[in-house]
C-alpha atoms as a PDB file:
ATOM      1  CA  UNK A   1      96.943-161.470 -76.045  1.00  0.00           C
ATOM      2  CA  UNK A   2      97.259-165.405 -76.609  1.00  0.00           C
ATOM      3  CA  UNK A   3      96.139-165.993 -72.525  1.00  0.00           C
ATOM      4  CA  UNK A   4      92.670-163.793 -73.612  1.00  0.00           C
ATOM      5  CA  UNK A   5      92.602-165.811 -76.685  1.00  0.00           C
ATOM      6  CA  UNK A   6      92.584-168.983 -74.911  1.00  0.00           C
ATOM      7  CA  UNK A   7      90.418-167.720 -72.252  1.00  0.00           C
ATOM      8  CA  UNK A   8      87.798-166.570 -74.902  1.00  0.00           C
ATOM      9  CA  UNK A   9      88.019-170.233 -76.745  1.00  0.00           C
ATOM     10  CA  UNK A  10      87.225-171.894 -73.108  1.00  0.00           C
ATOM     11  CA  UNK A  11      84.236-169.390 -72.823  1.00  0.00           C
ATOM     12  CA  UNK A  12      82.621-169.879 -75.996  1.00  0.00           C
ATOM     13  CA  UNK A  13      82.876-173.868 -75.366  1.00  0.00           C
ATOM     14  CA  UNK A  14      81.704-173.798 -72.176  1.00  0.00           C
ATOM     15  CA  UNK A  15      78.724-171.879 -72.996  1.00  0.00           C
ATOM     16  CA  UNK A  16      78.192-174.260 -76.299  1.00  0.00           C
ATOM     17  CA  UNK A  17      77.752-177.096 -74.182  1.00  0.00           C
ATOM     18  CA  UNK A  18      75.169-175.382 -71.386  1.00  0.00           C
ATOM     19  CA  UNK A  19      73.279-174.323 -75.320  1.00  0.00           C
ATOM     20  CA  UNK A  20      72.750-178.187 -75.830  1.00  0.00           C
ATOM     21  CA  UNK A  21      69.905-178.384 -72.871  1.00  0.00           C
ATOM     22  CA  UNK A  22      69.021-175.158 -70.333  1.00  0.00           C
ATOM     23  CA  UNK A  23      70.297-175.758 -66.936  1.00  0.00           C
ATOM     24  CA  UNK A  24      66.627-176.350 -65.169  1.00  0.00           C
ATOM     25  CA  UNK A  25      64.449-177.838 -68.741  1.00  0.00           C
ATOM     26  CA  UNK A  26      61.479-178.117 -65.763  1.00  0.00           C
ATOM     27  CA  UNK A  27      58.676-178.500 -68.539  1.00  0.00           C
ATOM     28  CA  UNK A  28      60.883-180.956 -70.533  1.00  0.00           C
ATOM     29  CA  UNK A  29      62.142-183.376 -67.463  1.00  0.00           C
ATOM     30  CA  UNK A  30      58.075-183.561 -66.684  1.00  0.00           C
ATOM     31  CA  UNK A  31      57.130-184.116 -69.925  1.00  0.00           C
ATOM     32  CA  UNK A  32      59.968-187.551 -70.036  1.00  0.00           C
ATOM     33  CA  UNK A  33      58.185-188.793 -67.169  1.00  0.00           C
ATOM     34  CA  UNK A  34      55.257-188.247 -68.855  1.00  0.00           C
ATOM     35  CA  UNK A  35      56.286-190.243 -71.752  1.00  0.00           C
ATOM     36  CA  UNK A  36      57.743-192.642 -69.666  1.00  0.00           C
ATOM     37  CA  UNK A  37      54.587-193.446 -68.618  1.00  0.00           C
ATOM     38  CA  UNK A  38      53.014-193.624 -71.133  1.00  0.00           C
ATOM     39  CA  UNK A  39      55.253-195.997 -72.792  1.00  0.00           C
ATOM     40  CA  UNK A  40      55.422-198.370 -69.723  1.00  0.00           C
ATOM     41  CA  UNK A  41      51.831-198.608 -70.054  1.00  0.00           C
ATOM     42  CA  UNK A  42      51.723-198.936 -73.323  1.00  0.00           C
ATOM     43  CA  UNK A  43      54.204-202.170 -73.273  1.00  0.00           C
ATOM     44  CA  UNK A  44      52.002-203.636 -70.736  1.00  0.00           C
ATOM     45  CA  UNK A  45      48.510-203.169 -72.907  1.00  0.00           C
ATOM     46  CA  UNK A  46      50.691-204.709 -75.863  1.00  0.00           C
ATOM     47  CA  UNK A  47      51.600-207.505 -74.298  1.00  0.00           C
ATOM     48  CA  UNK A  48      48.328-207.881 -72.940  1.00  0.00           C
ATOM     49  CA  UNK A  49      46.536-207.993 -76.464  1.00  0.00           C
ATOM     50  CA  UNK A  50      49.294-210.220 -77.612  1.00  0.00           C
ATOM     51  CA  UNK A  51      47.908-213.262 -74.773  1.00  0.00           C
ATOM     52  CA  UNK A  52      44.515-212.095 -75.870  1.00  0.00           C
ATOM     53  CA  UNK A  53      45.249-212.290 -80.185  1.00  0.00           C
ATOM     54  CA  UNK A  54      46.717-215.868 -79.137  1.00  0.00           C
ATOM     55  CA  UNK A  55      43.870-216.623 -77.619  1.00  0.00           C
ATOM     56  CA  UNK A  56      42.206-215.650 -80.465  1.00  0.00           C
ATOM     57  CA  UNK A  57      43.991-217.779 -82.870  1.00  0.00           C
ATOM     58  CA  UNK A  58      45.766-214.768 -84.351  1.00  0.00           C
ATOM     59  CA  UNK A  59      49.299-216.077 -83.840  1.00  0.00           C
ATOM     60  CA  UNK A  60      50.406-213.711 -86.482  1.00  0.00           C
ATOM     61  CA  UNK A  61      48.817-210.462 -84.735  1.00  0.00           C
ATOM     62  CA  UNK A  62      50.120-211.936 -81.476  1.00  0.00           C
ATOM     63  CA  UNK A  63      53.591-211.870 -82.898  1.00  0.00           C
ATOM     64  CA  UNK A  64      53.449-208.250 -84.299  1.00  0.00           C
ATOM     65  CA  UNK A  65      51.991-206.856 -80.905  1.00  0.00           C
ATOM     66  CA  UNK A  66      54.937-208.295 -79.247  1.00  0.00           C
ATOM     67  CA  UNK A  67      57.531-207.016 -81.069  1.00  0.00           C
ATOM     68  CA  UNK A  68      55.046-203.454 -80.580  1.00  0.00           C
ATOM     69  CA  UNK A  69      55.735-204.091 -77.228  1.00  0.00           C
ATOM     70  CA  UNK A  70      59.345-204.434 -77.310  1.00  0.00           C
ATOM     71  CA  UNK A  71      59.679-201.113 -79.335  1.00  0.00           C
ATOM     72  CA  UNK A  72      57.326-198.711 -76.645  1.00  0.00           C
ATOM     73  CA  UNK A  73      60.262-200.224 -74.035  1.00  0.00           C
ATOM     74  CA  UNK A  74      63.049-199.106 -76.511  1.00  0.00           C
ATOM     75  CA  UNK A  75      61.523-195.518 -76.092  1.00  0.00           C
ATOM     76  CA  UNK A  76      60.992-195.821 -72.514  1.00  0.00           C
ATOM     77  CA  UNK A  77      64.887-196.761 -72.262  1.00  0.00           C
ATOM     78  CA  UNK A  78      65.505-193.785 -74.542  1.00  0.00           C
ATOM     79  CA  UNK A  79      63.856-191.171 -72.440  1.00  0.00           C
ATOM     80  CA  UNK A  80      65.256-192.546 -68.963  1.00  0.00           C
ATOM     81  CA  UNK A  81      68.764-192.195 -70.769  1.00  0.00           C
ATOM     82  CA  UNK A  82      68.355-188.846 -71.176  1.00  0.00           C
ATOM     83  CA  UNK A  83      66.763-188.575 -67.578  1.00  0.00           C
ATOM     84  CA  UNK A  84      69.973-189.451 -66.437  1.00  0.00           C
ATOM     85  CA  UNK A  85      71.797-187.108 -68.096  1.00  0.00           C
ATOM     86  CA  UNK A  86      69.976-184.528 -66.912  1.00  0.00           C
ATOM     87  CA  UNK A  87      70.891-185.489 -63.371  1.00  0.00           C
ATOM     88  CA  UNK A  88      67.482-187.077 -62.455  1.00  0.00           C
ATOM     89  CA  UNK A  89      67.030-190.575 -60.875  1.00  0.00           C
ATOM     90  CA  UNK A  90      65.777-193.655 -63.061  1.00  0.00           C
ATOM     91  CA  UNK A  91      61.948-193.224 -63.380  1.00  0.00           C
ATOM     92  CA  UNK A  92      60.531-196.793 -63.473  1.00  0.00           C
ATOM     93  CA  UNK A  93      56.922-196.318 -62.709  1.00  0.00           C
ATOM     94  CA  UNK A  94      54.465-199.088 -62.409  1.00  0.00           C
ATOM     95  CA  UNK A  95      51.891-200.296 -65.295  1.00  0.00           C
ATOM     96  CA  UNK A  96      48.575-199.553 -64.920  1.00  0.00           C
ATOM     97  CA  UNK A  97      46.173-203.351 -65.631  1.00  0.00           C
ATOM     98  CA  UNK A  98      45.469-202.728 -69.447  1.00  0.00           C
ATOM     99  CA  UNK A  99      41.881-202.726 -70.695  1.00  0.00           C
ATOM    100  CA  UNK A 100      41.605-206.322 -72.882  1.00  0.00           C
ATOM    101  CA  UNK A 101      38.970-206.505 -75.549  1.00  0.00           C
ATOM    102  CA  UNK A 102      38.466-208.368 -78.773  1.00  0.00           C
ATOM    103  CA  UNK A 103      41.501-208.714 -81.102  1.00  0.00           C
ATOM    104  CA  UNK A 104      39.958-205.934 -83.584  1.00  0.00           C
ATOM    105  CA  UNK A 105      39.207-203.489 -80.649  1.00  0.00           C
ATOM    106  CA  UNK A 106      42.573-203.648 -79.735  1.00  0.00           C
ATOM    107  CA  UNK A 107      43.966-202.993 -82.656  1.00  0.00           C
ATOM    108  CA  UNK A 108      41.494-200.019 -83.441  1.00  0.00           C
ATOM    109  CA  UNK A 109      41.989-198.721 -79.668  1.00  0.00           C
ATOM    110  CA  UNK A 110      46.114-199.319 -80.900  1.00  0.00           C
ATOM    111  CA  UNK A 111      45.674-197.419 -83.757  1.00  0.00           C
ATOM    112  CA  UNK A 112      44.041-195.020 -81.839  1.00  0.00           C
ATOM    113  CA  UNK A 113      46.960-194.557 -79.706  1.00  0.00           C
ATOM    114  CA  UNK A 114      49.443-194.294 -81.817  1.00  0.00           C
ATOM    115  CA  UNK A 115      47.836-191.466 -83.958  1.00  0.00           C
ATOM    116  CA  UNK A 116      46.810-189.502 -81.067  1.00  0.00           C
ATOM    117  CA  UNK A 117      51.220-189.898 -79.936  1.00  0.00           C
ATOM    118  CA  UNK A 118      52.365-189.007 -82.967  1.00  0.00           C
ATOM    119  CA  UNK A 119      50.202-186.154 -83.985  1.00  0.00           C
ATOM    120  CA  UNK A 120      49.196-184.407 -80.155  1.00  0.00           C
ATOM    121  CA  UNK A 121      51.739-185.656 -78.059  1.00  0.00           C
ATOM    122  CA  UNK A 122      55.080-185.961 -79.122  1.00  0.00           C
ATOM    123  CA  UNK A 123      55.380-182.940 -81.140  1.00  0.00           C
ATOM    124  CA  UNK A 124      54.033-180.797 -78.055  1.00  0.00           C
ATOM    125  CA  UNK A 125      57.316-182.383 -76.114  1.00  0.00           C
ATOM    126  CA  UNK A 126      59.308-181.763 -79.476  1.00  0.00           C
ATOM    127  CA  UNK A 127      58.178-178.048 -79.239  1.00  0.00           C
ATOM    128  CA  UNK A 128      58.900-177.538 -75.422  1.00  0.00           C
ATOM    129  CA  UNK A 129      62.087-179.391 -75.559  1.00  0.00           C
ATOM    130  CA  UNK A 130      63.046-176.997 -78.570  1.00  0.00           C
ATOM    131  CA  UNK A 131      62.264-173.997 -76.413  1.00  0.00           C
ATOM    132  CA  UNK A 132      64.097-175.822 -73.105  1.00  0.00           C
ATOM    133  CA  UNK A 133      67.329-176.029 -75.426  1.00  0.00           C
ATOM    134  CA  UNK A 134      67.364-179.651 -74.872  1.00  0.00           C
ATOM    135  CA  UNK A 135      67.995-181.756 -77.864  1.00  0.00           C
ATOM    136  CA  UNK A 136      69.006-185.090 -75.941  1.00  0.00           C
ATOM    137  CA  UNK A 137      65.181-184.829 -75.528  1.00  0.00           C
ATOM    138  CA  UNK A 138      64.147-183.477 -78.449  1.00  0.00           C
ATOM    139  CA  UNK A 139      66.010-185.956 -80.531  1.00  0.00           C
ATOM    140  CA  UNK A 140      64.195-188.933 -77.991  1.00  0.00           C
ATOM    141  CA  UNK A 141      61.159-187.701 -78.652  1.00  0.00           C
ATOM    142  CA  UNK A 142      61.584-187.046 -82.524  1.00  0.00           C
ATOM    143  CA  UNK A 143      62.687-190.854 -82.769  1.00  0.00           C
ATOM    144  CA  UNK A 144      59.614-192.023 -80.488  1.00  0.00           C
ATOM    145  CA  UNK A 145      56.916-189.917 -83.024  1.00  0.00           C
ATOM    146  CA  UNK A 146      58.275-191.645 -85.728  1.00  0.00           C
ATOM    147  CA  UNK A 147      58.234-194.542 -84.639  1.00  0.00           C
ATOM    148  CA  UNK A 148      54.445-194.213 -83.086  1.00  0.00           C
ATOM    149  CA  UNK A 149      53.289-193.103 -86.748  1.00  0.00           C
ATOM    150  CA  UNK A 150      55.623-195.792 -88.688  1.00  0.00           C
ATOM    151  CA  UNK A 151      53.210-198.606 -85.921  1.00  0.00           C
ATOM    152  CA  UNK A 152      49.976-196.582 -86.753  1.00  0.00           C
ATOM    153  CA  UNK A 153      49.945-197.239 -90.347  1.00  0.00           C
ATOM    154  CA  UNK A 154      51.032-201.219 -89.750  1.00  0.00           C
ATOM    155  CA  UNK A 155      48.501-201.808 -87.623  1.00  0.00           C
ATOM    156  CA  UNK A 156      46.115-199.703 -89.761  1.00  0.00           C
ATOM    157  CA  UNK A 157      46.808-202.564 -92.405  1.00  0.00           C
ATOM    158  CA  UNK A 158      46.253-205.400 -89.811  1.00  0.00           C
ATOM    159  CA  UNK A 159      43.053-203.875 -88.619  1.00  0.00           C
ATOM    160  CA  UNK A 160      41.732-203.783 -92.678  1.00  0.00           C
ATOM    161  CA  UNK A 161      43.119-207.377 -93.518  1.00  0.00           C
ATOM    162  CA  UNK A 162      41.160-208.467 -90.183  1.00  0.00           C
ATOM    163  CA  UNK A 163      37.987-207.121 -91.357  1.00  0.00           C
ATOM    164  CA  UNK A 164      38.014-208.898 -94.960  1.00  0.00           C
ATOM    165  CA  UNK A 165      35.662-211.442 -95.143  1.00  0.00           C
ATOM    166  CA  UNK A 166      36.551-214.472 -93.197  1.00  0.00           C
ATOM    167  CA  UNK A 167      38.687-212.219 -90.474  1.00  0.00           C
ATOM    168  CA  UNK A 168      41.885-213.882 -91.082  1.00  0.00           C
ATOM    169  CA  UNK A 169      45.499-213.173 -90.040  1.00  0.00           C
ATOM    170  CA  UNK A 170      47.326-215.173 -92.529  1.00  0.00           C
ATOM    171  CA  UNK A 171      48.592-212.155 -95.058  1.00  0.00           C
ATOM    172  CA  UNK A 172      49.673-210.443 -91.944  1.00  0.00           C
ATOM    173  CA  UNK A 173      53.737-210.806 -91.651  1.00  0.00           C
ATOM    174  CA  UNK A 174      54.719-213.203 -89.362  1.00  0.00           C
ATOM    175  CA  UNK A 175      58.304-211.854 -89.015  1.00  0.00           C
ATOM    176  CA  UNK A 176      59.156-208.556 -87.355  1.00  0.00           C
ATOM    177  CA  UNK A 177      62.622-206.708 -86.899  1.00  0.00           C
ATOM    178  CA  UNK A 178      62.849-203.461 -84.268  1.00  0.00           C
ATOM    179  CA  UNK A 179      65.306-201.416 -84.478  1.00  0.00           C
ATOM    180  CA  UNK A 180      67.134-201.028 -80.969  1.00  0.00           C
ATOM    181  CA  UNK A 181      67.794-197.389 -81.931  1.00  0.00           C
ATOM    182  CA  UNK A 182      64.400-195.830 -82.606  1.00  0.00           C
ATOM    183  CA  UNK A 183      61.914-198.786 -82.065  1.00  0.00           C
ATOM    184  CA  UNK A 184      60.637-198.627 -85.350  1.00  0.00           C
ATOM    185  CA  UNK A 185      58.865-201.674 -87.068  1.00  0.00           C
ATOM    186  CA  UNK A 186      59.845-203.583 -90.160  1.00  0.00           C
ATOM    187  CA  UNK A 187      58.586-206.692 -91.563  1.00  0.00           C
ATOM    188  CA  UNK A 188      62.168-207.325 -93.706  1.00  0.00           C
ATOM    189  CA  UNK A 189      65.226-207.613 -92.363  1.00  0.00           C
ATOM    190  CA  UNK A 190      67.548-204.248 -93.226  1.00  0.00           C
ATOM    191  CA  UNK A 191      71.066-202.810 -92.810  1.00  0.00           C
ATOM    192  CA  UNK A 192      70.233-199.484 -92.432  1.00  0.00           C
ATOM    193  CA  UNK A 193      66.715-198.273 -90.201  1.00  0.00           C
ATOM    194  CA  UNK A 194      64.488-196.702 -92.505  1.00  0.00           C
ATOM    195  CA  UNK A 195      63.780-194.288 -89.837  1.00  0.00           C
ATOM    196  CA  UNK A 196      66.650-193.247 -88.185  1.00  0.00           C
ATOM    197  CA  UNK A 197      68.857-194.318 -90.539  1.00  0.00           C
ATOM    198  CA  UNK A 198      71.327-196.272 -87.771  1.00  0.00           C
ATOM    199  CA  UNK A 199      73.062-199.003 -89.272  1.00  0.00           C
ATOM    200  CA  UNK A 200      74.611-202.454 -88.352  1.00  0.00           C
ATOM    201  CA  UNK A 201      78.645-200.314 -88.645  1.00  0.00           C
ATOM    202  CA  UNK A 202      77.185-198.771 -85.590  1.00  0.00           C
ATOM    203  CA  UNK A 203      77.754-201.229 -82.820  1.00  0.00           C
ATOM    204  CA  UNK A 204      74.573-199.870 -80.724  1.00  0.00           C
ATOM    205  CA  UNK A 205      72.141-201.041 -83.702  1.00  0.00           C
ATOM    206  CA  UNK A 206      71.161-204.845 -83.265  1.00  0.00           C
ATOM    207  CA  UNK A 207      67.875-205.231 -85.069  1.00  0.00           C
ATOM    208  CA  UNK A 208      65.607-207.638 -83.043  1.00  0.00           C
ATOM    209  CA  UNK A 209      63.775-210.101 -84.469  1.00  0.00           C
ATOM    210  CA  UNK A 210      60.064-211.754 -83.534  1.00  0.00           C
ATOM    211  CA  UNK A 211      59.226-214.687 -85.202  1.00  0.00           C
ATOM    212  CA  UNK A 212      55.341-216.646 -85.103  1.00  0.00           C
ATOM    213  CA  UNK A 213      55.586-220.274 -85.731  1.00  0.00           C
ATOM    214  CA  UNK A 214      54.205-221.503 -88.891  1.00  0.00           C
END
């Protein structure tokens, strides 16, 4: 009786850990590359708008696009990690050359974006991912979506303090922290993300900073 009991214990393990993600999540491993993409991409524009904001004389704007930047590569990480524990090879493909505007068309074609991620895209992965049994994707994605609508609304403000008469980026923040866990964006310094709540006792969570000189 104590061998079946043991037996039955292994069995009920085993098939909790094959519950965390479906053997083949097909739709789901797509839909990482498909993110992956996207966020490659996205770092690229980014970066691309921050040269053009310099140019510009938006230093500020500049600043906050970078630190953008370094958060769509956070997700891009996140998704490849769970790539690889799905068995699949490091996807790593290559940027597409980013359409450069004015400052203000970048930011509306950023806000953009970022709505169309967080309310379209990412919870149509969520919702396939969900249905795959996959939650090392599911909980990639949920952290990318919030992060996508947590830039949204900051560049949302940027884009109405640049149209106020006489354009200027001097009430946008100059100082930006990301948190290495989600990518989210924060113009204070914190101990605890406001987003997904990883804190400095965790040793993964190292804020990063991006500051514009005055």
């Amino acid at each position: 009786m104590k061998r079946v009991f043991h037996i039955t214990i292994l069995l009920v393990a085993v098939v909790a850990v094959f519950a965390s993600c479906s053997k083949e999540p097909e739709n789901t491993i797509v839909n990482l590359k498909v993110a992956i993409t996207g966020e490659i991409n996205t770092y690229a524009t980014y970066s691309a708008f921050a040269k053009k904001a310099d140019e510009e004389g938006y230093r500020y704007i500049a600043n906050m696009f970078r630190a953008a930047a370094a958060a769509e590569d956070i997700h891009a990480k996140n998704h490849n990690d769970v790539l690889k524990k799905l068995g699949e090879p490091v996807f790593n493909p290559t940027a597409e050359t980013p359409t450069v505007n004015s400052t203000a068309e970048n930011i509306q074609a950023t806000v953009d974006g970022e709505t169309s991620e967080y309310t379209e895209t990412y919870p149509g992965f969520i919702a396939i991912a969900k249905k795959e049994k996959c939650e090392d994707a599911v909980r990639s994605f949920t952290l990318a979506n919030l992060a996508e609508e947590n830039h949204e609304s900051l560049f949302s403000e940027a884009l109405r303090i640049l149209k106020e008469p006489g354009g200027s980026d001097k009430t946008v923040s100059s100082k930006w922290w990301v948190c290495t866990q989600c990518g989210g964006l924060f113009k204070a310094p914190f101990d605890k993300c406001l987003l997904c709540k990883a804190d400095t006792d965790r040793q993964y969570f190292i804020p990063r900073e991006f500051f514009a000189e005055p």
